[in-house]
PDB file of N, CA and C in Angstrom:
ATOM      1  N   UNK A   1     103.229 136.541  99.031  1.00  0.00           N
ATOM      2  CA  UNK A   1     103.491 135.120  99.029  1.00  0.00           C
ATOM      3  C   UNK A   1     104.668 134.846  99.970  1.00  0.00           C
ATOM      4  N   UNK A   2     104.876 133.857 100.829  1.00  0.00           N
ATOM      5  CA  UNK A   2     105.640 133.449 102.015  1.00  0.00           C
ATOM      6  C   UNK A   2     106.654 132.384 100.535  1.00  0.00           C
ATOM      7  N   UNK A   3     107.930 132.569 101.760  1.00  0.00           N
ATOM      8  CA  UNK A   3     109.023 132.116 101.160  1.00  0.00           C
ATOM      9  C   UNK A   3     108.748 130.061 101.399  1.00  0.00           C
ATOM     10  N   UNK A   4     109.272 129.626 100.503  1.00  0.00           N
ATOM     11  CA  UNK A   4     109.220 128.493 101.072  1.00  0.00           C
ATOM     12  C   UNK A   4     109.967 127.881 101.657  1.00  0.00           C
ATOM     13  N   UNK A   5     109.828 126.697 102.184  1.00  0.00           N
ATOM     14  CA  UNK A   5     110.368 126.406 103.568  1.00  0.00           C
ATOM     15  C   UNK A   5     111.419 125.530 103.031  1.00  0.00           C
ATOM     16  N   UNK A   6     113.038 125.833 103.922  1.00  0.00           N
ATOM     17  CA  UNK A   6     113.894 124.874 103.628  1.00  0.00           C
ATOM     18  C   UNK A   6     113.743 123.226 104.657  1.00  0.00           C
ATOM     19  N   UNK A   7     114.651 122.831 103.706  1.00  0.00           N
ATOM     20  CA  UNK A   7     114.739 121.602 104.267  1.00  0.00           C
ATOM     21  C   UNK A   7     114.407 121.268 105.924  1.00  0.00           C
ATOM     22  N   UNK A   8     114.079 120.637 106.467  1.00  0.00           N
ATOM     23  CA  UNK A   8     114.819 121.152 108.366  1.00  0.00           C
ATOM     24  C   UNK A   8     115.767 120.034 108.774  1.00  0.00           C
ATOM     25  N   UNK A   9     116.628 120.329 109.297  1.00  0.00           N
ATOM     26  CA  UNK A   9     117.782 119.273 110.290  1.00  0.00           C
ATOM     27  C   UNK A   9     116.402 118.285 110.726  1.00  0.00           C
ATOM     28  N   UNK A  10     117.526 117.251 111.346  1.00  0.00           N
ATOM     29  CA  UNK A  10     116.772 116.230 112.593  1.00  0.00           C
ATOM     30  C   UNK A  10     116.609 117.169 113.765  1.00  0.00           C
ATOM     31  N   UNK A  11     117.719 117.990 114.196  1.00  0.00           N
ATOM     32  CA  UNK A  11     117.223 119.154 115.317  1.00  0.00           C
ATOM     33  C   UNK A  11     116.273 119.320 115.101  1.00  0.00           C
ATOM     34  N   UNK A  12     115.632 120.276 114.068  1.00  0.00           N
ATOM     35  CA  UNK A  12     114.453 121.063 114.359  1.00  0.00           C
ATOM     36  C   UNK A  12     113.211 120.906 114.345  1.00  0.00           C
ATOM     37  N   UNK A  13     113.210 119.462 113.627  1.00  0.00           N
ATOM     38  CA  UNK A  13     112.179 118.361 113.607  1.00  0.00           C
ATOM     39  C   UNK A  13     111.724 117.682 115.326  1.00  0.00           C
ATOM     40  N   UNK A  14     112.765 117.572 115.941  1.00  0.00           N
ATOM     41  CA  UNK A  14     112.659 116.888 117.332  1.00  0.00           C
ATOM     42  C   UNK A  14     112.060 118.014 118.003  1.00  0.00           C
ATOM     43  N   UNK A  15     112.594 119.297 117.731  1.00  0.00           N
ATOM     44  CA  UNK A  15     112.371 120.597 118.616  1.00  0.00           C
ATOM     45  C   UNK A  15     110.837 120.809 118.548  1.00  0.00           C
ATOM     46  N   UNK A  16     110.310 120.307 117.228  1.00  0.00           N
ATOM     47  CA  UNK A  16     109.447 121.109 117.127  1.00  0.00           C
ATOM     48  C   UNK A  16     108.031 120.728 117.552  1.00  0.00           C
ATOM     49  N   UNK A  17     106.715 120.752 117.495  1.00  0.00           N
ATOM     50  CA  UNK A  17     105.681 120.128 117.802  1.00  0.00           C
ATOM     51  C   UNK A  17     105.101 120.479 116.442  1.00  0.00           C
ATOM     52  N   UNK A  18     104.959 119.613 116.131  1.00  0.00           N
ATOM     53  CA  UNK A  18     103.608 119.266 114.624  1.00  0.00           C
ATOM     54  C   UNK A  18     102.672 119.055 115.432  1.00  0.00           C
ATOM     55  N   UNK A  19     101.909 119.613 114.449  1.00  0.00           N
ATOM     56  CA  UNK A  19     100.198 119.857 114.949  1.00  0.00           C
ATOM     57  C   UNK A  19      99.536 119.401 113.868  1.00  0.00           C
ATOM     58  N   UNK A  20      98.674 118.050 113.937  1.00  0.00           N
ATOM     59  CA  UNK A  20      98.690 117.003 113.265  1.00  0.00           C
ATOM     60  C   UNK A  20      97.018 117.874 112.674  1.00  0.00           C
ATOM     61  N   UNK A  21      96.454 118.866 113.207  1.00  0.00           N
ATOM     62  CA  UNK A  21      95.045 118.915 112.895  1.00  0.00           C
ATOM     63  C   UNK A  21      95.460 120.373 112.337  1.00  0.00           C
ATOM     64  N   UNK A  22      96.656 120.846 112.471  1.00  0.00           N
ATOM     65  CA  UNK A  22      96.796 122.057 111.347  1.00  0.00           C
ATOM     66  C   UNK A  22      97.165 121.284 110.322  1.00  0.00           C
ATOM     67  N   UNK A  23      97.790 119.989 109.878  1.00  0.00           N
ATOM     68  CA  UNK A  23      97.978 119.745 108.860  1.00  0.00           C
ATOM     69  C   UNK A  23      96.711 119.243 108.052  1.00  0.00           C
ATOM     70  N   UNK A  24      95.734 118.565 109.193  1.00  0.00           N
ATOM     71  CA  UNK A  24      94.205 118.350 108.410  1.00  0.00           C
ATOM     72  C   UNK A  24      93.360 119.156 107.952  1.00  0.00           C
ATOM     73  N   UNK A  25      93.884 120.753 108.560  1.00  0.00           N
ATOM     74  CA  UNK A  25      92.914 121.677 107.845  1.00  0.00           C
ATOM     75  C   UNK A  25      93.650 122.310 106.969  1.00  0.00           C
ATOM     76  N   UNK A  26      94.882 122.151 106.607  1.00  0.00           N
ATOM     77  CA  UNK A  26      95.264 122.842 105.674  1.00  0.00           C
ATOM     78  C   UNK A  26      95.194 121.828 104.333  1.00  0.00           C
ATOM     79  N   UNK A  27      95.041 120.988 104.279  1.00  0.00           N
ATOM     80  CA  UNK A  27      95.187 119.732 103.668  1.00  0.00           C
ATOM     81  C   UNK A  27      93.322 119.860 103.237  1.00  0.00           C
ATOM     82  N   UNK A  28      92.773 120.130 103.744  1.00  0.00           N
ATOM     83  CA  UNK A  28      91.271 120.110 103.623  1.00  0.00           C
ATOM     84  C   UNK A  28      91.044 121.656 102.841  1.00  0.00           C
ATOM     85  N   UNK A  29      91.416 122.814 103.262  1.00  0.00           N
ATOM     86  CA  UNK A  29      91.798 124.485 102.723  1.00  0.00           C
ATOM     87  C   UNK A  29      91.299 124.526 100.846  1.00  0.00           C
ATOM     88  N   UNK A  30      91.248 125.843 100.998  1.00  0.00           N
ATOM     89  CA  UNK A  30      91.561 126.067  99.488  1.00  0.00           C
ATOM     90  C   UNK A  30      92.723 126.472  99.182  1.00  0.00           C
ATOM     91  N   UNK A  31      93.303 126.153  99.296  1.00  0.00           N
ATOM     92  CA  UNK A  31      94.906 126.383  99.302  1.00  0.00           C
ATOM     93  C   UNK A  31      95.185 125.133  98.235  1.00  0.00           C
ATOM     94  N   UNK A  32      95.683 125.846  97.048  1.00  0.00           N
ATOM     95  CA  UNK A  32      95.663 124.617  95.467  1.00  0.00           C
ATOM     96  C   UNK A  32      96.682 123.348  96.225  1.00  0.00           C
ATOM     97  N   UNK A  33      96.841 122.568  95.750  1.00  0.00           N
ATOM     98  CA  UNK A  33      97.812 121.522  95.790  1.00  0.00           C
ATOM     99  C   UNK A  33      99.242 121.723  95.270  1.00  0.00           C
ATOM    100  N   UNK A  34      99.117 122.448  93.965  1.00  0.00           N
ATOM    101  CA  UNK A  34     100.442 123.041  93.398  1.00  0.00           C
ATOM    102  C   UNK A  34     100.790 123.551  94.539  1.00  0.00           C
ATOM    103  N   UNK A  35     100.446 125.095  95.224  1.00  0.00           N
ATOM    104  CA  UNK A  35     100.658 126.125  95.598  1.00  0.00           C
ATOM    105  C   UNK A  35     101.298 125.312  97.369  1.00  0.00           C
ATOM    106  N   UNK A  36     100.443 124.193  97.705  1.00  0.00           N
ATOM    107  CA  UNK A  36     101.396 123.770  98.913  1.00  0.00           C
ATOM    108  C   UNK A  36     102.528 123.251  98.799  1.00  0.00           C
ATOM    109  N   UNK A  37     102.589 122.290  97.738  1.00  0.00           N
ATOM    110  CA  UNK A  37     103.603 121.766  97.080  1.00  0.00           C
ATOM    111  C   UNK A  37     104.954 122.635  96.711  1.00  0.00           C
ATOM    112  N   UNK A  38     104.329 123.253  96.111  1.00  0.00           N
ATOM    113  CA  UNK A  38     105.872 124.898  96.047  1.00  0.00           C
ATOM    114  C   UNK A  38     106.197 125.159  97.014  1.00  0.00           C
ATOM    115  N   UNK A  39     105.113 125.556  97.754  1.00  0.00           N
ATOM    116  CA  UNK A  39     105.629 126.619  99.332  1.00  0.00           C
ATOM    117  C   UNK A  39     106.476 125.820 100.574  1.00  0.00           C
ATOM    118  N   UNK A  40     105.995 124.185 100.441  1.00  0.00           N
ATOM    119  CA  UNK A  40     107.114 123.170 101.501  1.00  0.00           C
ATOM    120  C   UNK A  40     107.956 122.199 101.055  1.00  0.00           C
ATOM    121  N   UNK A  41     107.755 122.205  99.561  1.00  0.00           N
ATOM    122  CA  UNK A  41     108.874 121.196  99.009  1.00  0.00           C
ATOM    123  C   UNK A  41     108.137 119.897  98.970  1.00  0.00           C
ATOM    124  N   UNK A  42     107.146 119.501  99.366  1.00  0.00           N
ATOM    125  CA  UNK A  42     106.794 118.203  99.761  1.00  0.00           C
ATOM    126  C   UNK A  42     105.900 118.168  98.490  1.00  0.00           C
ATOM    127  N   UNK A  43     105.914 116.678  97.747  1.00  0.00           N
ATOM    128  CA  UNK A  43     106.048 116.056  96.517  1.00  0.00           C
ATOM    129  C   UNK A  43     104.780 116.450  96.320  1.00  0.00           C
ATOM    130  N   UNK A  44     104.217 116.609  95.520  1.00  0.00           N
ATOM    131  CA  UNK A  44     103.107 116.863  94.577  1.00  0.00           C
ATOM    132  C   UNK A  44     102.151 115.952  94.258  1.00  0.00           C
ATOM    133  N   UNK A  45     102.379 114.732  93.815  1.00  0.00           N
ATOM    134  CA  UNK A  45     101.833 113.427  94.224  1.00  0.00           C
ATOM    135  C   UNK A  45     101.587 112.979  95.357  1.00  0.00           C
ATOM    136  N   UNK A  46     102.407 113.006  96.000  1.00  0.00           N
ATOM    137  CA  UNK A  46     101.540 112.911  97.567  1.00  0.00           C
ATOM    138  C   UNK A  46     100.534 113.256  97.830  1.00  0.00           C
ATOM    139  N   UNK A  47     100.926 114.766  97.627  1.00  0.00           N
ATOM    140  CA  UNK A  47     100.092 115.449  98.086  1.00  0.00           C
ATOM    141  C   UNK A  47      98.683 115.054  97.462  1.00  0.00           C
ATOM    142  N   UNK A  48      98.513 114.875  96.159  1.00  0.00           N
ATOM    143  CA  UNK A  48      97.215 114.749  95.287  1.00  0.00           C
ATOM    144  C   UNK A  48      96.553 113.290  96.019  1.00  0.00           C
ATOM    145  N   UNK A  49      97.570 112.328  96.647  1.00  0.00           N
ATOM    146  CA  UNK A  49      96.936 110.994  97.010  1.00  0.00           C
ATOM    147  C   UNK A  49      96.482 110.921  98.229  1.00  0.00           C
ATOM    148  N   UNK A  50      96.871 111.942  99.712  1.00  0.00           N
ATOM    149  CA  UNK A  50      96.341 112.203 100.739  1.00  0.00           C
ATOM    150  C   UNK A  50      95.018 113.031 100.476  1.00  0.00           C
ATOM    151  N   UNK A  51      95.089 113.967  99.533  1.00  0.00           N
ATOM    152  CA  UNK A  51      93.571 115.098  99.144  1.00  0.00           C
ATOM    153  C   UNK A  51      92.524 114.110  98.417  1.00  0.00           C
ATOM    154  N   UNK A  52      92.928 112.503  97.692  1.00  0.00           N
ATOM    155  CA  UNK A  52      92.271 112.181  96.999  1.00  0.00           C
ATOM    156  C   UNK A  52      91.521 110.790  97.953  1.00  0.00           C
ATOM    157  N   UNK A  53      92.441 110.214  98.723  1.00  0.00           N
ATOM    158  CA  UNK A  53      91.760 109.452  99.439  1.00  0.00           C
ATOM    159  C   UNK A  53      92.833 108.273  99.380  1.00  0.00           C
ATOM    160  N   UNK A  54      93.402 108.441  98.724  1.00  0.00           N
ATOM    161  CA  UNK A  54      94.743 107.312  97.725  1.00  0.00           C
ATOM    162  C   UNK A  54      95.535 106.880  99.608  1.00  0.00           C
ATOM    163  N   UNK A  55      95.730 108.118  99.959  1.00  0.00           N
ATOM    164  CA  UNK A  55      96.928 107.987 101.558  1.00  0.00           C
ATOM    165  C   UNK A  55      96.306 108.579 101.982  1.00  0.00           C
ATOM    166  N   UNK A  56      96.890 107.930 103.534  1.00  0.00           N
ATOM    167  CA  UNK A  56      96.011 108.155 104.826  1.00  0.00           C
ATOM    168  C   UNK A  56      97.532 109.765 105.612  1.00  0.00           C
ATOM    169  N   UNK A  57      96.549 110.627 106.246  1.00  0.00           N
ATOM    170  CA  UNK A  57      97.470 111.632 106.795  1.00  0.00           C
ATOM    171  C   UNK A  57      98.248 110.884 107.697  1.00  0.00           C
ATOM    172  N   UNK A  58      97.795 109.740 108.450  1.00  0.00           N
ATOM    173  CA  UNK A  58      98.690 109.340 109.297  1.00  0.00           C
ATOM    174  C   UNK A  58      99.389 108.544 108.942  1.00  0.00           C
ATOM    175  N   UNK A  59      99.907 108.639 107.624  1.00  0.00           N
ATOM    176  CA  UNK A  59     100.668 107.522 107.658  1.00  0.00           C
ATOM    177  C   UNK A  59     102.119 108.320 107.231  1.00  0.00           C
ATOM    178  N   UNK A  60     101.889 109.636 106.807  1.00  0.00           N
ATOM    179  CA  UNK A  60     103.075 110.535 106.352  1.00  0.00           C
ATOM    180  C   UNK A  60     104.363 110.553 107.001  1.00  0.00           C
ATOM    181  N   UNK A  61     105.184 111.162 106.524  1.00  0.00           N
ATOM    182  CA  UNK A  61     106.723 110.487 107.037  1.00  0.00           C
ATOM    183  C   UNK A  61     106.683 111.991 108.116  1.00  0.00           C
ATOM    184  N   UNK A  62     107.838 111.478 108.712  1.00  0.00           N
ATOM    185  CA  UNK A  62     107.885 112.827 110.042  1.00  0.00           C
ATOM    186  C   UNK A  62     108.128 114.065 109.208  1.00  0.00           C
ATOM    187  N   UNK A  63     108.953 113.853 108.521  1.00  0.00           N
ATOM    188  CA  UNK A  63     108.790 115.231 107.613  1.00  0.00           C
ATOM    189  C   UNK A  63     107.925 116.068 106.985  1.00  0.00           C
ATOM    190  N   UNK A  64     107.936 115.411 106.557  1.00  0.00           N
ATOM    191  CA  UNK A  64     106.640 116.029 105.686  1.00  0.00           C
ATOM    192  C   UNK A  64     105.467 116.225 106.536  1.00  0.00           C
ATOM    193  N   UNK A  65     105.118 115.608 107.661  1.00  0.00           N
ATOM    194  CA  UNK A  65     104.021 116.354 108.477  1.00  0.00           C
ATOM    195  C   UNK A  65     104.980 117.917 109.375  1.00  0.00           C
ATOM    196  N   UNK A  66     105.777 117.175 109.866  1.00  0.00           N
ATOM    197  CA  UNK A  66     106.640 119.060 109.747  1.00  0.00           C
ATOM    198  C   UNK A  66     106.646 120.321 108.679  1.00  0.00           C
ATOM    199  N   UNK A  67     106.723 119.657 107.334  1.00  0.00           N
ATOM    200  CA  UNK A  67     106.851 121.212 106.729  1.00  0.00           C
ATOM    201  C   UNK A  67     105.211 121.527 106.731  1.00  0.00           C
ATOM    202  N   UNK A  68     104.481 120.232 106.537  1.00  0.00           N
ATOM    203  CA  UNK A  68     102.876 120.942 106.169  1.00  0.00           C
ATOM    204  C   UNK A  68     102.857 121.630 107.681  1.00  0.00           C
ATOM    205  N   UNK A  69     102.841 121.441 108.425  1.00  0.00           N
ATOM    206  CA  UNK A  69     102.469 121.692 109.800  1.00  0.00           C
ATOM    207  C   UNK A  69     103.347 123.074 109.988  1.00  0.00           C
ATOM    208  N   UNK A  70     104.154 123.222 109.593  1.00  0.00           N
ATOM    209  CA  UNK A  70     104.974 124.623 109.615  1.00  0.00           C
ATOM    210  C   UNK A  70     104.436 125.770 108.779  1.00  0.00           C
ATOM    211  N   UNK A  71     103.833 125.464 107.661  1.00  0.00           N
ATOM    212  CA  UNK A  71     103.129 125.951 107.036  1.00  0.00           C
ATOM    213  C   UNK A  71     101.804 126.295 106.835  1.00  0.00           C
ATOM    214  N   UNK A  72     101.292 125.582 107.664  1.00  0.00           N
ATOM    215  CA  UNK A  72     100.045 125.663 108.064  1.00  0.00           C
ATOM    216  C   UNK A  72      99.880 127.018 109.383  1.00  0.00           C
ATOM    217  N   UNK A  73     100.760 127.003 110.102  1.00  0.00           N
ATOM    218  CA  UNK A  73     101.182 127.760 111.285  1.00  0.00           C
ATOM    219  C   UNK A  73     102.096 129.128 110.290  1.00  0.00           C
ATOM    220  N   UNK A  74     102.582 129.249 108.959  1.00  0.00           N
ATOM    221  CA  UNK A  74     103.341 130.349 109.000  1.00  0.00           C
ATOM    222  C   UNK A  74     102.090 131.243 108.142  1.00  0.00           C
ATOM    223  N   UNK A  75     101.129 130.427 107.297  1.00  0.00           N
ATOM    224  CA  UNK A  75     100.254 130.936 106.385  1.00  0.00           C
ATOM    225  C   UNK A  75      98.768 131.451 107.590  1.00  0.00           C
ATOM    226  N   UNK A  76      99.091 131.190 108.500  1.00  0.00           N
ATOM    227  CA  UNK A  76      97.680 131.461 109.841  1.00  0.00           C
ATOM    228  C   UNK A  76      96.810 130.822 109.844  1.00  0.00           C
ATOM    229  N   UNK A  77      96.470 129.546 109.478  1.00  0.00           N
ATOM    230  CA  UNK A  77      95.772 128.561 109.808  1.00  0.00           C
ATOM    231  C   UNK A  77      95.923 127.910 110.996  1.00  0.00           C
ATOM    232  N   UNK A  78      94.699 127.829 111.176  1.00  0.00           N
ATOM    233  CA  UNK A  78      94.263 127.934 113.707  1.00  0.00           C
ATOM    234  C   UNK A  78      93.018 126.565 113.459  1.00  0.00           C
TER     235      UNK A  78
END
């Protein structure tokens, strides 16, 4: 099991490139909802209302498409 991801600065957020269609396939995955939720910090409810139809992926805050997107890329999802 991969460590989960800390917080990130505004640095590493600007630095970084989110990859908006690793977050759609990991978000789509069998990868539980708990289990993403633990591994990036990012709320649990959310998460259940983007998987359920409730929120749209594009509407997510910059963050939170960073940690999914970091995670999506540290767990090997291509």
């Amino acid at each position: 099991m991969t460590k989960n991801l800390n917080k990130p600065s505004d640095e590493e957020i600007l630095k970084s490139q989110i990859d908006m269609d690793l977050v759609t396939k990991l978000l789509k995955s069998n990868i539980t909802t708990y289990q993403i939720s633990k591994m990036t910090g990012v709320n649990l409810g959310n998460l259940f209302q983007i998987r359920n139809g409730k929120r749209k992926i594009r509407n997510l805050k910059i963050t939170t498409a960073y940690l999914l997107s970091e995670y999506a890329k540290k767990i090997g999802i291509k």
